[in-house]
Protein backbone atom coordinates (compact mmCIF):
# COMPACT_ATOMS: atom_id res chain seq x y z
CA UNK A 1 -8.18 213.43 -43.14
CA UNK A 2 -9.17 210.56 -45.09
CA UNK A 3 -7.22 211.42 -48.34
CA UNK A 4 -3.72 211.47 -45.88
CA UNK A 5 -4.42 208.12 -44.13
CA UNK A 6 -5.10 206.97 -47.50
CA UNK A 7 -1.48 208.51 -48.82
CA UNK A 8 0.38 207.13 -45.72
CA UNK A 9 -1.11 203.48 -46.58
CA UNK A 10 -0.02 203.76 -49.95
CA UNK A 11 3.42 205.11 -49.02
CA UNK A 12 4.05 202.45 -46.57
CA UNK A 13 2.47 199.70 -49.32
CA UNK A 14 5.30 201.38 -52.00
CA UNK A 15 7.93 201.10 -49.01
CA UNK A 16 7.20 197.47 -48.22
CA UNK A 17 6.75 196.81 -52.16
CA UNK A 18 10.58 197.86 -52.70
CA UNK A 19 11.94 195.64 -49.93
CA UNK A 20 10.72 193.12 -51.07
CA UNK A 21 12.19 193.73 -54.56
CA UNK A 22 15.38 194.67 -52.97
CA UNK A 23 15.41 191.26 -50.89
CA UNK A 24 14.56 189.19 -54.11
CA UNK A 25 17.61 191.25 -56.42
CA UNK A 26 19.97 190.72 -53.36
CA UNK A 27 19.39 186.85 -53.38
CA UNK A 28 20.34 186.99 -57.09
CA UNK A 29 23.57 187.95 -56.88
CA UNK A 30 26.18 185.35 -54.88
CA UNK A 31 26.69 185.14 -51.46
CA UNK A 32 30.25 184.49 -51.56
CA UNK A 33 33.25 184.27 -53.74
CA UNK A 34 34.23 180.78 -55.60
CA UNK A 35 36.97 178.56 -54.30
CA UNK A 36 39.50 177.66 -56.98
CA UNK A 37 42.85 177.39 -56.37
CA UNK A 38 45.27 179.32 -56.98
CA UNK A 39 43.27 181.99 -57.74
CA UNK A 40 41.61 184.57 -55.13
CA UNK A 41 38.10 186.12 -55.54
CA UNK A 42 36.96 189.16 -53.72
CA UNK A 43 33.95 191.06 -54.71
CA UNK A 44 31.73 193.99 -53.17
CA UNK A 45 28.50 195.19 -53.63
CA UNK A 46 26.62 198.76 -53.11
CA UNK A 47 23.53 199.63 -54.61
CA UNK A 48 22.95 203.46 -54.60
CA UNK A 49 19.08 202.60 -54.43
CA UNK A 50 16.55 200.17 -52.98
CA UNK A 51 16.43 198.03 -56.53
CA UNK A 52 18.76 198.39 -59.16
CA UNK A 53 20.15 196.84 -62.70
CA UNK A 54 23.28 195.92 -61.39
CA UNK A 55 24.67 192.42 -62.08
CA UNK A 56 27.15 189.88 -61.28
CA UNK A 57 27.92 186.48 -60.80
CA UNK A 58 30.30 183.44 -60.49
CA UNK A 59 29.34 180.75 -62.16
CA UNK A 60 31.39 176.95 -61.98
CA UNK A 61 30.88 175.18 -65.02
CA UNK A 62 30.54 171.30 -64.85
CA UNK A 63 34.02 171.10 -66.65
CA UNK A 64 35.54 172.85 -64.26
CA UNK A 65 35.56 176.27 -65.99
CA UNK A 66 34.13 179.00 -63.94
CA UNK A 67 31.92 181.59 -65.90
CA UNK A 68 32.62 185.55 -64.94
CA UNK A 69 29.54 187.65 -65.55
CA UNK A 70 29.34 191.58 -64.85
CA UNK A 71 26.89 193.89 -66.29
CA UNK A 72 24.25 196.59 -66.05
CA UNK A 73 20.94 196.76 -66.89
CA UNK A 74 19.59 200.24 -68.40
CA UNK A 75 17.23 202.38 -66.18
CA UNK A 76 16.79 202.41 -61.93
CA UNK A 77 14.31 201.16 -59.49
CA UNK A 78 12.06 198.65 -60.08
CA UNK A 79 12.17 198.34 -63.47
CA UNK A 80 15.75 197.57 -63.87
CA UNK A 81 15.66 195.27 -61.23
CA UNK A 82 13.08 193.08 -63.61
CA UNK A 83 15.41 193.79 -66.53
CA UNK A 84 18.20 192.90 -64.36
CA UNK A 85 16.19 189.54 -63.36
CA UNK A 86 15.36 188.24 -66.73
CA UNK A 87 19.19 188.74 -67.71
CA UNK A 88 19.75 186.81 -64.43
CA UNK A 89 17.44 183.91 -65.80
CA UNK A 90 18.52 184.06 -69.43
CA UNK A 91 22.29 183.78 -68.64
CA UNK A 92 21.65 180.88 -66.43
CA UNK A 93 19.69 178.92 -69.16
CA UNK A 94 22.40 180.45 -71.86
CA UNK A 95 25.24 178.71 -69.64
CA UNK A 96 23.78 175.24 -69.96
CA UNK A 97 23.28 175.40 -73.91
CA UNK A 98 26.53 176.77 -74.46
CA UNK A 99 28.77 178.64 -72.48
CA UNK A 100 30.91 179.41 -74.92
CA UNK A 101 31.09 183.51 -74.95
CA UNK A 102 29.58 185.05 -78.31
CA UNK A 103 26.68 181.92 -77.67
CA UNK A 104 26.09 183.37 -74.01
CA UNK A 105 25.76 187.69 -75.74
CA UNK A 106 23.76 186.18 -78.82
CA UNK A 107 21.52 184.38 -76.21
CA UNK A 108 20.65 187.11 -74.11
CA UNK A 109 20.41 189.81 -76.77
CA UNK A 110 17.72 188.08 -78.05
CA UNK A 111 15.90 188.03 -74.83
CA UNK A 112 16.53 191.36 -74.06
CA UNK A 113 15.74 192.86 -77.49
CA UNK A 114 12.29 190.32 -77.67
CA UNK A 115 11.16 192.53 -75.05
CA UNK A 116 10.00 194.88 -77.33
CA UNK A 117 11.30 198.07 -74.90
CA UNK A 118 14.09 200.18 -76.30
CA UNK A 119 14.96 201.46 -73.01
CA UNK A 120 15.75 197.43 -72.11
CA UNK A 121 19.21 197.05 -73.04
CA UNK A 122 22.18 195.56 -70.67
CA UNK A 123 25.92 195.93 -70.65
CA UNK A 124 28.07 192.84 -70.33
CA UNK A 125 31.08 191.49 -69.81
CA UNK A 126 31.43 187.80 -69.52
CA UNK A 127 34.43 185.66 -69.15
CA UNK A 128 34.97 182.16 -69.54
CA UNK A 129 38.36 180.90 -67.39
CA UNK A 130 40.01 177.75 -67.78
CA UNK A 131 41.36 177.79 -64.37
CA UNK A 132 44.10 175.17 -65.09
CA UNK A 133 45.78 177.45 -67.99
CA UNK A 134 44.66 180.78 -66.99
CA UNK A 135 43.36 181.64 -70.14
CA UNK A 136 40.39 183.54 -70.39
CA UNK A 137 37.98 183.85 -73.39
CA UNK A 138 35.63 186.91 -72.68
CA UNK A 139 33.14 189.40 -74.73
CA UNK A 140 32.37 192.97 -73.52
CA UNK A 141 29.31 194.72 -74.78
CA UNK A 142 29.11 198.07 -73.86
CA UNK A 143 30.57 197.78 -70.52
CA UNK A 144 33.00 199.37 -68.86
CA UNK A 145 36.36 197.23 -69.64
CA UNK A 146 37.90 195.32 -67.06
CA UNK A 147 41.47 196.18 -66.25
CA UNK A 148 44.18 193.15 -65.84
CA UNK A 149 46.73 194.41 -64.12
CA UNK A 150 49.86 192.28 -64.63
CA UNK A 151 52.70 191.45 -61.84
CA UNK A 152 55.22 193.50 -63.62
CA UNK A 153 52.36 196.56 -62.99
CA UNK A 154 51.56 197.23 -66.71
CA UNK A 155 47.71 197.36 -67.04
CA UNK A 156 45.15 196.24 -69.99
CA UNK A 157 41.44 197.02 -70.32
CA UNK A 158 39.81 194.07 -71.79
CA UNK A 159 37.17 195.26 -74.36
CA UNK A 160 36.46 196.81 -77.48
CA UNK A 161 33.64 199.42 -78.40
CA UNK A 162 30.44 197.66 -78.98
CA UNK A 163 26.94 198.23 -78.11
CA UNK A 164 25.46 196.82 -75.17
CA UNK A 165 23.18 194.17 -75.42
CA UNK A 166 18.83 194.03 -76.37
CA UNK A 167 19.43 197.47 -78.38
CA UNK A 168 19.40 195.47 -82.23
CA UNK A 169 18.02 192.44 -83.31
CA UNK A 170 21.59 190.48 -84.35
CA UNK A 171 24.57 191.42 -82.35
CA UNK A 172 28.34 191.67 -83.06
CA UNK A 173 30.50 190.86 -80.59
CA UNK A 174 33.91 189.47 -80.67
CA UNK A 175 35.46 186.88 -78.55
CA UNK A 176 38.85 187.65 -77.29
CA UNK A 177 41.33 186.17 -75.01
CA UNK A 178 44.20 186.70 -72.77
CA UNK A 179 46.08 184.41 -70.40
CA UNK A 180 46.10 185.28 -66.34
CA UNK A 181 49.58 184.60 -65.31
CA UNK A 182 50.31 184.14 -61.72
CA UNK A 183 50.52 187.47 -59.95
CA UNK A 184 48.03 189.07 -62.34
CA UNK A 185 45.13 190.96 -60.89
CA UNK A 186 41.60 190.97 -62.77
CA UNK A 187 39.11 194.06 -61.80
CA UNK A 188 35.67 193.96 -63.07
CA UNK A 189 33.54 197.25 -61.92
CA UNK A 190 30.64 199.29 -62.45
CA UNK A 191 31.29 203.28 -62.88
CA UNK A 192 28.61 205.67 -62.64
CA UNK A 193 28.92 209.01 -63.83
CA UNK A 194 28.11 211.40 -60.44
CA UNK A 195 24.99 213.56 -60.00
């Protein structure tokens, strides 16, 4: 009798445990979409469990750039929702040093990788839009690339293969960029393979 009261007050400890780490990742990622004219922000959020590595943010730059940031960190539950937080953290420091897009990967690559865990590795892309030009300076390590879709209908995947981020020491990621001309559509995502 004692050994299932016991159980059930550990279960219920474990439950109220995860909401609480569900709560704090949900107040992590934004509420809403920027305002910045002329361009339109939508985004959407599911996590398939209670706590998760999943990442994303808008971030408006005091020069008026706004900062794009998508990514994934490795694992499920609890522990990539701490992963998830110290990326959270590290790009928010990493965007007042220097927002500049190989600073921001170098930056948290070396937090990631300091953590000594092998398994503690994120993907990333992250985007850096002027919004007065439209042009667009991004790196993407290891995540899924984003597709621009362009008003004429052709469609680009912004990437290149590279590793995601915390799995080596030094890190080699390339900055590119591309222009988003009116009538363009941007998609960042997240796929997961199914079970």
């Amino acid at each position: 009798m004692w050994l299932l009261v016991i159980e059930l007050v550990d279960r219920v400890r474990v439950r109220d445990e995860l909401e609480v780490a569900r709560k704090l990742q949900s107040d992590l990622l934004p509420e809403s979409s920027p305002v910045m004219e002329p361009y339109r922000f939508a985004h959407s959020y599911r996590t398939a469990n209670e706590v998760g590595g999943d990442y994303y943010d808008f971030q408006r730059l005091p020069d008026g750039r706004l900062a794009l940031l998508i990514g994934d960190a490795s694992g499920h539950g609890i522990a990539a929702g701490l992963l998830m937080a110290i990326a959270n953290a590290t790009l928010k420091t990493a965007l007042d040093l220097d927002p500049e897009p190989r600073a921001v990967a170098t930056l948290l690559n070396g937090a990631l990788y300091r953590t000594g865990d092998r398994r503690a590795f994120m993907t990333l892309f992250y985007g850096l839009l002027e919004p007065d030009t439209g042009h667009l300076q991004y790196i993407c390590a290891g995540h899924p690339f984003p597709l621009l879709r362009r008003a004429g209908g052709e469609i680009e995947e912004l990437g290149e293969g590279t590793l995601p981020l915390g799995l080596r020491r030094t890190v080699e990621v390339s900055t590119k960029s591309v222009t988003i001309e009116p009538g363009d559509l941007l998609v960042l995502l997240m796929v997961y393979p199914k079970r």
